[in-house]
PDB file of N, CA and C in Angstrom:
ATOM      1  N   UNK A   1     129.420 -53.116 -36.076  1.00  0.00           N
ATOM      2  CA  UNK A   1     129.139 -54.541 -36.135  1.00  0.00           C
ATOM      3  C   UNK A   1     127.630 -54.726 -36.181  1.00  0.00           C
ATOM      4  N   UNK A   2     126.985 -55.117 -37.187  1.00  0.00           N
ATOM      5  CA  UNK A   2     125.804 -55.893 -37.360  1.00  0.00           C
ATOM      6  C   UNK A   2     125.462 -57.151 -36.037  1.00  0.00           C
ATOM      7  N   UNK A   3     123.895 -56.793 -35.857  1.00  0.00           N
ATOM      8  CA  UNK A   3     123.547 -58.186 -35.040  1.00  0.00           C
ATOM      9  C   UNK A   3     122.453 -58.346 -35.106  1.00  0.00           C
ATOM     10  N   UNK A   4     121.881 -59.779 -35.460  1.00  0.00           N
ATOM     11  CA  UNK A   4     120.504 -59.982 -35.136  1.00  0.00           C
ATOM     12  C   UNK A   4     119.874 -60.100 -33.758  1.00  0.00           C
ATOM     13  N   UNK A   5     118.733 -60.055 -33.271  1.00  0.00           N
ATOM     14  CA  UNK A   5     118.243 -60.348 -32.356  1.00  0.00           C
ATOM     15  C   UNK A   5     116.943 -60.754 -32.508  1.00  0.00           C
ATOM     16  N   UNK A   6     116.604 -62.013 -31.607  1.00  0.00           N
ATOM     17  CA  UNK A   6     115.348 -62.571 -31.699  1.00  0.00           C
ATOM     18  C   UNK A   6     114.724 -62.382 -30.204  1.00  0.00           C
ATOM     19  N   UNK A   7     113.698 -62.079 -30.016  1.00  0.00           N
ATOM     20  CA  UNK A   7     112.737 -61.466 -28.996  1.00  0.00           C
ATOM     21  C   UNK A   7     111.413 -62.258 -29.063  1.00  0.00           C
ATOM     22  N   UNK A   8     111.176 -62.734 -27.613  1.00  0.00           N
ATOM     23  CA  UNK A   8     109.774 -63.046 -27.309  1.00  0.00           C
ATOM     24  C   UNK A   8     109.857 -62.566 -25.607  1.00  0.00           C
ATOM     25  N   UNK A   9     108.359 -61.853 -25.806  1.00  0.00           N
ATOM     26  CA  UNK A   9     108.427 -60.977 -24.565  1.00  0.00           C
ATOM     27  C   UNK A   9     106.906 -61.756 -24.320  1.00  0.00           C
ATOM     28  N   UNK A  10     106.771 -61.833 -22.788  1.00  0.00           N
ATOM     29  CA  UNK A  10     105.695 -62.774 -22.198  1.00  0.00           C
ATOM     30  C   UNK A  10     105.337 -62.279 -21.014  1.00  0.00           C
ATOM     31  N   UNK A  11     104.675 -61.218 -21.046  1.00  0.00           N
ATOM     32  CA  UNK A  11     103.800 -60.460 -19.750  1.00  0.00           C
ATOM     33  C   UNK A  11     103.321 -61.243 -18.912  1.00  0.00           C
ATOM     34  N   UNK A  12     103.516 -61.902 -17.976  1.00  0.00           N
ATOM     35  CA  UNK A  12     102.828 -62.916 -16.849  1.00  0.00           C
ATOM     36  C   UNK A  12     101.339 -62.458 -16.256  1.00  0.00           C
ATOM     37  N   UNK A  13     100.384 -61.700 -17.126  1.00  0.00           N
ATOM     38  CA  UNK A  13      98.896 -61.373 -16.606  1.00  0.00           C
ATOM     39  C   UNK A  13      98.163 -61.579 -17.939  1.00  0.00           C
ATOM     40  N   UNK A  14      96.490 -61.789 -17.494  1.00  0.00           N
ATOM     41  CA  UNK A  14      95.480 -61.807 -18.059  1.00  0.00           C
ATOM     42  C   UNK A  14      95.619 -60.969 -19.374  1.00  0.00           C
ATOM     43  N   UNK A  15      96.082 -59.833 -19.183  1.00  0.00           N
ATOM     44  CA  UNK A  15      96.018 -58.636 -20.565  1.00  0.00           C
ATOM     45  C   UNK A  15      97.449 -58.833 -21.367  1.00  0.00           C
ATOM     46  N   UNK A  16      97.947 -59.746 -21.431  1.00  0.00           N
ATOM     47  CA  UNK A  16      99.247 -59.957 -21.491  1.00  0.00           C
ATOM     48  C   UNK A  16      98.896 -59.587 -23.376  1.00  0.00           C
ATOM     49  N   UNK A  17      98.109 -59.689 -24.049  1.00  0.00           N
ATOM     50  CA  UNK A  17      98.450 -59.112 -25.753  1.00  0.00           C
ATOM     51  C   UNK A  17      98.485 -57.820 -26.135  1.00  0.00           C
ATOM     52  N   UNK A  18      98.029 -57.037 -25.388  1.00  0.00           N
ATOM     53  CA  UNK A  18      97.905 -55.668 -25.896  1.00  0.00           C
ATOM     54  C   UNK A  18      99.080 -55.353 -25.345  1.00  0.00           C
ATOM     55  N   UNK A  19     100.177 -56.048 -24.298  1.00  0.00           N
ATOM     56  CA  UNK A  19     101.619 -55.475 -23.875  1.00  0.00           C
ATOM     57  C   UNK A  19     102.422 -55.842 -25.201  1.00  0.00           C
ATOM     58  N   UNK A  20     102.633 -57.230 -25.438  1.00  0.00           N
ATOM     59  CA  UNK A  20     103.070 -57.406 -27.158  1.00  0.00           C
ATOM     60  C   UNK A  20     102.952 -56.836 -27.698  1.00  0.00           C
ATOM     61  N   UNK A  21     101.583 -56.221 -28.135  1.00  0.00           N
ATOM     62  CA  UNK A  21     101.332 -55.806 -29.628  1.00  0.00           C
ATOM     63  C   UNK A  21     102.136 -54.297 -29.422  1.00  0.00           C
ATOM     64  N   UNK A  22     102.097 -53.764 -27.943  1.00  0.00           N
ATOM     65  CA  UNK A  22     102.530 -52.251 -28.366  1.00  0.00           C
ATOM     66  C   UNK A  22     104.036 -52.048 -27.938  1.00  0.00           C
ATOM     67  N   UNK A  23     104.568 -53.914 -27.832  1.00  0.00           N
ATOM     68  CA  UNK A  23     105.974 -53.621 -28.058  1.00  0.00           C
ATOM     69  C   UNK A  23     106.695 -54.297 -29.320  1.00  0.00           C
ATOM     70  N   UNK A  24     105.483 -54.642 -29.966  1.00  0.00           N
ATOM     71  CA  UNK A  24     106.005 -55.344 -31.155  1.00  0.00           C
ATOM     72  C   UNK A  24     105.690 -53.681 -32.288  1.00  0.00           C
ATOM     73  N   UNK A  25     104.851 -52.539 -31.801  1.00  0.00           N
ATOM     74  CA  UNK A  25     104.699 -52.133 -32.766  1.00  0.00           C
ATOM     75  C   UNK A  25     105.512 -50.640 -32.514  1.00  0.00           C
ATOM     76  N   UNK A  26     105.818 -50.724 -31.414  1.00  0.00           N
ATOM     77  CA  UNK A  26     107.491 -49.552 -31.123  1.00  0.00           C
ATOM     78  C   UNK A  26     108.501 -50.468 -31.854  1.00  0.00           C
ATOM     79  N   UNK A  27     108.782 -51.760 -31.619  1.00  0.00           N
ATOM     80  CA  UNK A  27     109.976 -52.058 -32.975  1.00  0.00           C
ATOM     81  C   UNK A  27     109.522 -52.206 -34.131  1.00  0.00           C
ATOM     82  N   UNK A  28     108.247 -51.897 -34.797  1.00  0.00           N
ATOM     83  CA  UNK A  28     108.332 -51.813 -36.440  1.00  0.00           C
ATOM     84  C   UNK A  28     108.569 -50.188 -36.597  1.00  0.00           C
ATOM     85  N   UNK A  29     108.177 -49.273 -35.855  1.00  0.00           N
ATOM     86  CA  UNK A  29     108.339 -47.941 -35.761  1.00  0.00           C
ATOM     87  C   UNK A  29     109.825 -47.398 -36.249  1.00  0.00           C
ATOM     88  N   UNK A  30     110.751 -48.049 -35.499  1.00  0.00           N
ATOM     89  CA  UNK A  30     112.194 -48.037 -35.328  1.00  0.00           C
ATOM     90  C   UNK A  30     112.729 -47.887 -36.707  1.00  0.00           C
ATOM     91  N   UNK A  31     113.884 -47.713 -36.551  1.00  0.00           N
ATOM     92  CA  UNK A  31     114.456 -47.457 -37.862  1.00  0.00           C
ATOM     93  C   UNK A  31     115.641 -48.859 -38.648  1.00  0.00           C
ATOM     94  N   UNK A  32     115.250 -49.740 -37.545  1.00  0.00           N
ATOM     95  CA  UNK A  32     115.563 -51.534 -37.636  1.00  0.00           C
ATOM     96  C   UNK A  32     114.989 -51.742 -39.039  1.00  0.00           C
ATOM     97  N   UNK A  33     115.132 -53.353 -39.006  1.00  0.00           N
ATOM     98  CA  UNK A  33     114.509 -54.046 -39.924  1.00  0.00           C
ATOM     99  C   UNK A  33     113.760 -55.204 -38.999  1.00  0.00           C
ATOM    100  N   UNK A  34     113.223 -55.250 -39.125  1.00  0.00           N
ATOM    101  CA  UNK A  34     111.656 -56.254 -37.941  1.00  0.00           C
ATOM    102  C   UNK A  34     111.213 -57.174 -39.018  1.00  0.00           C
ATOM    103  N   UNK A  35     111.178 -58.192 -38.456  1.00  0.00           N
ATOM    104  CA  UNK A  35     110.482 -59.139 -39.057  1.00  0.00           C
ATOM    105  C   UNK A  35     109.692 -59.797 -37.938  1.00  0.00           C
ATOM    106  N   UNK A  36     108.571 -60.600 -37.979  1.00  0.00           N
ATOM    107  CA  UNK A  36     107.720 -61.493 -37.325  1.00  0.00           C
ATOM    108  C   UNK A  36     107.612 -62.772 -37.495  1.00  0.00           C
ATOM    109  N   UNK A  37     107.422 -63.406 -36.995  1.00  0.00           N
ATOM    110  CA  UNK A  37     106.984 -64.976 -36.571  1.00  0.00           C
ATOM    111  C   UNK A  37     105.429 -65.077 -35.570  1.00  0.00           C
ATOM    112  N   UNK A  38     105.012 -66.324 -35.477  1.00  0.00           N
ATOM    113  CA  UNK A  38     103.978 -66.238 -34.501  1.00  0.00           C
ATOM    114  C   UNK A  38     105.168 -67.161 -33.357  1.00  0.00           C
ATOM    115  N   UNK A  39     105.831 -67.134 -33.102  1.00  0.00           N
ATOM    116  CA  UNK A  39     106.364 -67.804 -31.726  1.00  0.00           C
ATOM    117  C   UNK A  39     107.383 -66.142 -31.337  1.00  0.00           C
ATOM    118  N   UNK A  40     108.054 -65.330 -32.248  1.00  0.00           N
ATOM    119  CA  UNK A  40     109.448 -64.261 -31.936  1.00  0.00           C
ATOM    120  C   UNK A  40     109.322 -63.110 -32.925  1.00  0.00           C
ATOM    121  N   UNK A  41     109.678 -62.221 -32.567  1.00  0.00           N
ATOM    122  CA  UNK A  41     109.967 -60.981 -33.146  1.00  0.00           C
ATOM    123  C   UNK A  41     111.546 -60.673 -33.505  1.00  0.00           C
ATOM    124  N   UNK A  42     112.174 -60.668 -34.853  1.00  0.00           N
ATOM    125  CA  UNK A  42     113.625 -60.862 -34.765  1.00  0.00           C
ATOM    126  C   UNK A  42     113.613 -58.863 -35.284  1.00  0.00           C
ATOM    127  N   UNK A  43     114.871 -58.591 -34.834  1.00  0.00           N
ATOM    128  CA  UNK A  43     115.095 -56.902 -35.216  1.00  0.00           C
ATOM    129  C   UNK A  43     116.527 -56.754 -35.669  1.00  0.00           C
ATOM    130  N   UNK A  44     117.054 -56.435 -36.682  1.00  0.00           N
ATOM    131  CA  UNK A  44     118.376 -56.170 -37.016  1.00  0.00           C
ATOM    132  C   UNK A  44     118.733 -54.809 -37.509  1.00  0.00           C
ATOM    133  N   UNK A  45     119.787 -54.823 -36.758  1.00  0.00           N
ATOM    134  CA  UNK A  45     120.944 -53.381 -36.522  1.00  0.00           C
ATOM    135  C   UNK A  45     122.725 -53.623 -36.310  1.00  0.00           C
ATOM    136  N   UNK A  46     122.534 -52.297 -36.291  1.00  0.00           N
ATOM    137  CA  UNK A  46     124.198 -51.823 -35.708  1.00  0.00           C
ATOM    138  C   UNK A  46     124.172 -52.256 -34.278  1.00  0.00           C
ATOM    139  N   UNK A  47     124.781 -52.626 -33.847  1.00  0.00           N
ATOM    140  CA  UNK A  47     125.121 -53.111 -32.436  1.00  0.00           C
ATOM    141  C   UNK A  47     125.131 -51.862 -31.365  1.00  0.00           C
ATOM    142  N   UNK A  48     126.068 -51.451 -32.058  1.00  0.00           N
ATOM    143  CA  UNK A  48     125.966 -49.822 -31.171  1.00  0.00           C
ATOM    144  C   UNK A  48     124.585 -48.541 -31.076  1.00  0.00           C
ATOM    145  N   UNK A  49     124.209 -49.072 -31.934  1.00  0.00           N
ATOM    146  CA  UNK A  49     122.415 -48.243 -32.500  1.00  0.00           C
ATOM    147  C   UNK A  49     121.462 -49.220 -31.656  1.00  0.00           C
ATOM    148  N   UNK A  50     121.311 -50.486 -31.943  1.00  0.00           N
ATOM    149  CA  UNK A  50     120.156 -51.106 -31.406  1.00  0.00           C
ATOM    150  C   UNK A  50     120.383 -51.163 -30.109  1.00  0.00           C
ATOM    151  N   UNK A  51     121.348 -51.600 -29.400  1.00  0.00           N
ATOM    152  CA  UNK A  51     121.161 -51.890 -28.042  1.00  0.00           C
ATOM    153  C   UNK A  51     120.661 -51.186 -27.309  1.00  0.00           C
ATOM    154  N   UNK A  52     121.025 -49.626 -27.183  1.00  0.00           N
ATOM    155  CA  UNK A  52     120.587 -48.814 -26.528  1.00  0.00           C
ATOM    156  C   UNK A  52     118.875 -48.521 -26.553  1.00  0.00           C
ATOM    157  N   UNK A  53     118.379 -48.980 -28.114  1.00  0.00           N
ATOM    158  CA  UNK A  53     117.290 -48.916 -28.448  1.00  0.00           C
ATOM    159  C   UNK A  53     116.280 -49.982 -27.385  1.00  0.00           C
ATOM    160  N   UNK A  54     116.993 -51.099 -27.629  1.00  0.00           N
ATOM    161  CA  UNK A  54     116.688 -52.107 -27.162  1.00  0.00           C
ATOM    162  C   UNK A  54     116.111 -51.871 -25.679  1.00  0.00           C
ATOM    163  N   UNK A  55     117.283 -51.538 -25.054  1.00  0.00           N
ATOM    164  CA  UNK A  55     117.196 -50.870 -23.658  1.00  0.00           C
ATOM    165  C   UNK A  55     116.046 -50.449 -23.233  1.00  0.00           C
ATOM    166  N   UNK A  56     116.146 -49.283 -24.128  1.00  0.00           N
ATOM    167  CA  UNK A  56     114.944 -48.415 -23.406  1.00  0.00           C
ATOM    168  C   UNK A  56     113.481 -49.250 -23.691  1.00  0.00           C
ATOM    169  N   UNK A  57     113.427 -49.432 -25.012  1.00  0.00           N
ATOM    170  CA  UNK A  57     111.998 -50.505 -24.865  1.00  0.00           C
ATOM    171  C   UNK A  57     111.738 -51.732 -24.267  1.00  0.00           C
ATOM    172  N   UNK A  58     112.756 -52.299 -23.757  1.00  0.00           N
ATOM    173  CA  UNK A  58     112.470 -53.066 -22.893  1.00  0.00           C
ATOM    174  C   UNK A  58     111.899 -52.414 -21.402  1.00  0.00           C
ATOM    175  N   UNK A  59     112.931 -51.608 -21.290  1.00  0.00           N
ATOM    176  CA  UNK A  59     112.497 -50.719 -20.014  1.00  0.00           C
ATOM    177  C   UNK A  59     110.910 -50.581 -19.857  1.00  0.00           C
ATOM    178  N   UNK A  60     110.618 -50.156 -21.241  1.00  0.00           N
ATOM    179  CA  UNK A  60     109.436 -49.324 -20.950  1.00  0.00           C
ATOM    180  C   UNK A  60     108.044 -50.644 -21.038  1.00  0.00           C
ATOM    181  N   UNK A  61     108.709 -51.528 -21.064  1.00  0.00           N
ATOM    182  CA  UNK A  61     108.031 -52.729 -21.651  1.00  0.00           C
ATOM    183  C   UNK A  61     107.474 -53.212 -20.277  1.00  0.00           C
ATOM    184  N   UNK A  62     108.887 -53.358 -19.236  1.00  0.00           N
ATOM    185  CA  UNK A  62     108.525 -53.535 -18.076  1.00  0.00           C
ATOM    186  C   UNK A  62     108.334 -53.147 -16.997  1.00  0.00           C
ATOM    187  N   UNK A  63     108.257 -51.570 -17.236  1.00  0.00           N
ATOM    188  CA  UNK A  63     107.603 -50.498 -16.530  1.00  0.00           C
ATOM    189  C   UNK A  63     105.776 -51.072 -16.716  1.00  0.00           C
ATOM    190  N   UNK A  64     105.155 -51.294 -17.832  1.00  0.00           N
ATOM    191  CA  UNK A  64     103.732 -51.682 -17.870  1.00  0.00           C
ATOM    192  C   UNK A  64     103.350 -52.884 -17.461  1.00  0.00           C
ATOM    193  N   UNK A  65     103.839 -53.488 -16.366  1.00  0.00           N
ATOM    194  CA  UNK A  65     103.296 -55.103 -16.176  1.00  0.00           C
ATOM    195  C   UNK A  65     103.848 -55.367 -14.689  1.00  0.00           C
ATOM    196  N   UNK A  66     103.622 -55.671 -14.304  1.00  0.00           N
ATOM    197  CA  UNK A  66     103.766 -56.293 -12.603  1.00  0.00           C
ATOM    198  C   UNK A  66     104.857 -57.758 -13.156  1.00  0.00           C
ATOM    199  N   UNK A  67     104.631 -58.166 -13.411  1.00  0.00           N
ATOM    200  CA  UNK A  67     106.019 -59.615 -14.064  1.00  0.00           C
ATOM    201  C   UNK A  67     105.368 -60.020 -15.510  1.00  0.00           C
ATOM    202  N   UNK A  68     107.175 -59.612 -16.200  1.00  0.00           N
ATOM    203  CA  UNK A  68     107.195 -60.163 -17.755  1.00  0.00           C
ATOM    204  C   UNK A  68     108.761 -60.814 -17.677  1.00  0.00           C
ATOM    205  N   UNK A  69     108.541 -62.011 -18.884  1.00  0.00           N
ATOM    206  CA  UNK A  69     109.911 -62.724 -18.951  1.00  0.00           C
ATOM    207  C   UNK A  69     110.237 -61.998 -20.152  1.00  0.00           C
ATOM    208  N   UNK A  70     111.272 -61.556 -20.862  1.00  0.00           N
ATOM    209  CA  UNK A  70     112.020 -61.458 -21.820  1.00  0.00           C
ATOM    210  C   UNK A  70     112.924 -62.520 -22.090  1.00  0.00           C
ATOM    211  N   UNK A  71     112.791 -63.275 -23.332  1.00  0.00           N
ATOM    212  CA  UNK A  71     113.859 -64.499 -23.349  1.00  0.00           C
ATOM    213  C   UNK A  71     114.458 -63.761 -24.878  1.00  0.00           C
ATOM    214  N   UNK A  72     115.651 -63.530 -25.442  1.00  0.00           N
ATOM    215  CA  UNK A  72     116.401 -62.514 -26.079  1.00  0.00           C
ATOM    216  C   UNK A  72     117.771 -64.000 -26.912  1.00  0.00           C
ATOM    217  N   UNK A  73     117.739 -63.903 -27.895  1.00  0.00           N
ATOM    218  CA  UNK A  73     119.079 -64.230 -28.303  1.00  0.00           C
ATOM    219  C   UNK A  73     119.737 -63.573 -29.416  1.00  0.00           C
ATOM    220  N   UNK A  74     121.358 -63.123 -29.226  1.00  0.00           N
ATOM    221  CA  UNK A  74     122.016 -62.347 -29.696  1.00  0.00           C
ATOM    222  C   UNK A  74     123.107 -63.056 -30.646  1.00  0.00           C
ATOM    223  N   UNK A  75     122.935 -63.033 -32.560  1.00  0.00           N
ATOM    224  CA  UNK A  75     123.865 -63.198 -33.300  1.00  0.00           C
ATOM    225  C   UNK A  75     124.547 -62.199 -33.890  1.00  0.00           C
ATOM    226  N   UNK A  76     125.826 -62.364 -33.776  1.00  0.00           N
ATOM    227  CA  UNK A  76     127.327 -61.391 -34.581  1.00  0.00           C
ATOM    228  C   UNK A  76     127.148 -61.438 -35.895  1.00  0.00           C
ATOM    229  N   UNK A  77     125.989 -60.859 -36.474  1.00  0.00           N
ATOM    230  CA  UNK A  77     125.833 -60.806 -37.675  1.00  0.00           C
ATOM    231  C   UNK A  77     124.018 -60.493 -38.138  1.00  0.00           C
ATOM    232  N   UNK A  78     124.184 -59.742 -39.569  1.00  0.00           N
ATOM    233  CA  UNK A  78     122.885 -59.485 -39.658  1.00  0.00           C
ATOM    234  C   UNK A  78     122.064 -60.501 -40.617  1.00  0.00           C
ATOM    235  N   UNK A  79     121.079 -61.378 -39.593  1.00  0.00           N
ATOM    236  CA  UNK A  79     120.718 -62.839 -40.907  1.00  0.00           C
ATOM    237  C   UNK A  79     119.352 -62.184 -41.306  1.00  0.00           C
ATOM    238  N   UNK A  80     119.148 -60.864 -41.276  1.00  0.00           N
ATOM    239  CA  UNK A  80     117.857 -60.338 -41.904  1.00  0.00           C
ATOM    240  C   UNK A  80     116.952 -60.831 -43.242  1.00  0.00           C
ATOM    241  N   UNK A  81     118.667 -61.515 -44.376  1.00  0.00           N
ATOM    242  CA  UNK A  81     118.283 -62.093 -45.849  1.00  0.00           C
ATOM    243  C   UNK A  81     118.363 -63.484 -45.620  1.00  0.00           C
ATOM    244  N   UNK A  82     118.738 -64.081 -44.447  1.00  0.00           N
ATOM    245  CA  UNK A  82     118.699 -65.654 -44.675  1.00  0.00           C
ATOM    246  C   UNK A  82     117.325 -66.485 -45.055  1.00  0.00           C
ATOM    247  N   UNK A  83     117.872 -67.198 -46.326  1.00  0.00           N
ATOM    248  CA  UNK A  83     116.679 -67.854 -46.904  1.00  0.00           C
ATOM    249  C   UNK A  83     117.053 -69.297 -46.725  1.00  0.00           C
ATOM    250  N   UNK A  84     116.414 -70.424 -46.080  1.00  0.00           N
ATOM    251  CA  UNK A  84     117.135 -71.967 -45.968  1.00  0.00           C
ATOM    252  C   UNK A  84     117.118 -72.441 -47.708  1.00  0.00           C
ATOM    253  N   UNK A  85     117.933 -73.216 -47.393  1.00  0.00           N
ATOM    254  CA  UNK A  85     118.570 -73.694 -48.946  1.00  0.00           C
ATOM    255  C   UNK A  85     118.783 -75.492 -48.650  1.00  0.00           C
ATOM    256  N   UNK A  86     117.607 -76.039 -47.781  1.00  0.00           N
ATOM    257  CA  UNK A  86     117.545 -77.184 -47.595  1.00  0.00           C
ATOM    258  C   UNK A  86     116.057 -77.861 -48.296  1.00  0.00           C
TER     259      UNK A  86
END
C-alpha cells in the first residue's frame, strides 16, 4: 500500500535550522520521493518500507534536541503527481 506523508519538524531551541536541514536532507538521501514546501516536507512510499524509515529518523531527529514537535499527516495513497486542476 502506497502513502503519502507530510512532515514539519520544529526543534523548540535557538539552533533549531541546522536540525531541519539535516533531517530534511536524510529524507532526500532515502530511496522515497521528497518533495518540499517552505511550510512541510511531504515523502512518498510503500507503507511497509517508509514507516520503519520514518521511525528511525525521527528517532534520530529527537535524539539531537532537548524538545521538538513533529506534527505528521498520513494519506492511503501516493499524491506524489497531484497537480490542482482548479
Amino acid at each position: 500500500m502506497n502513502i503519502s506523508v507530510d512532515l514539519t519538524l520544529s526543534p523548540l531551541q535557538d539552533d533549531y535550522e541546522k536540525h531541519v536541514i539535516n533531517f530534511i536532507k536524510r529524507l532526500r538521501a532515502s530511496e522515497f520521493t521528497v518533495l518540499e514546501n517552505p511550510l512541510s516536507t511531504q515523502i512518498y512510499g510503500d507503507y511497509d518500507v517508509l514507516m520503519p524509515f520514518l521511525t528511525q529518523e525521527i528517532k534520530r531527529s529527537f535524539a539531537d534536541v532537548d524538545i521538538s514537535v513533529l506534527q505528521m499527516k498520513l494519506v492511503k495513497t501516493d499524491r506524489s503527481d497531484y497537480e490542482p486542476d482548479f
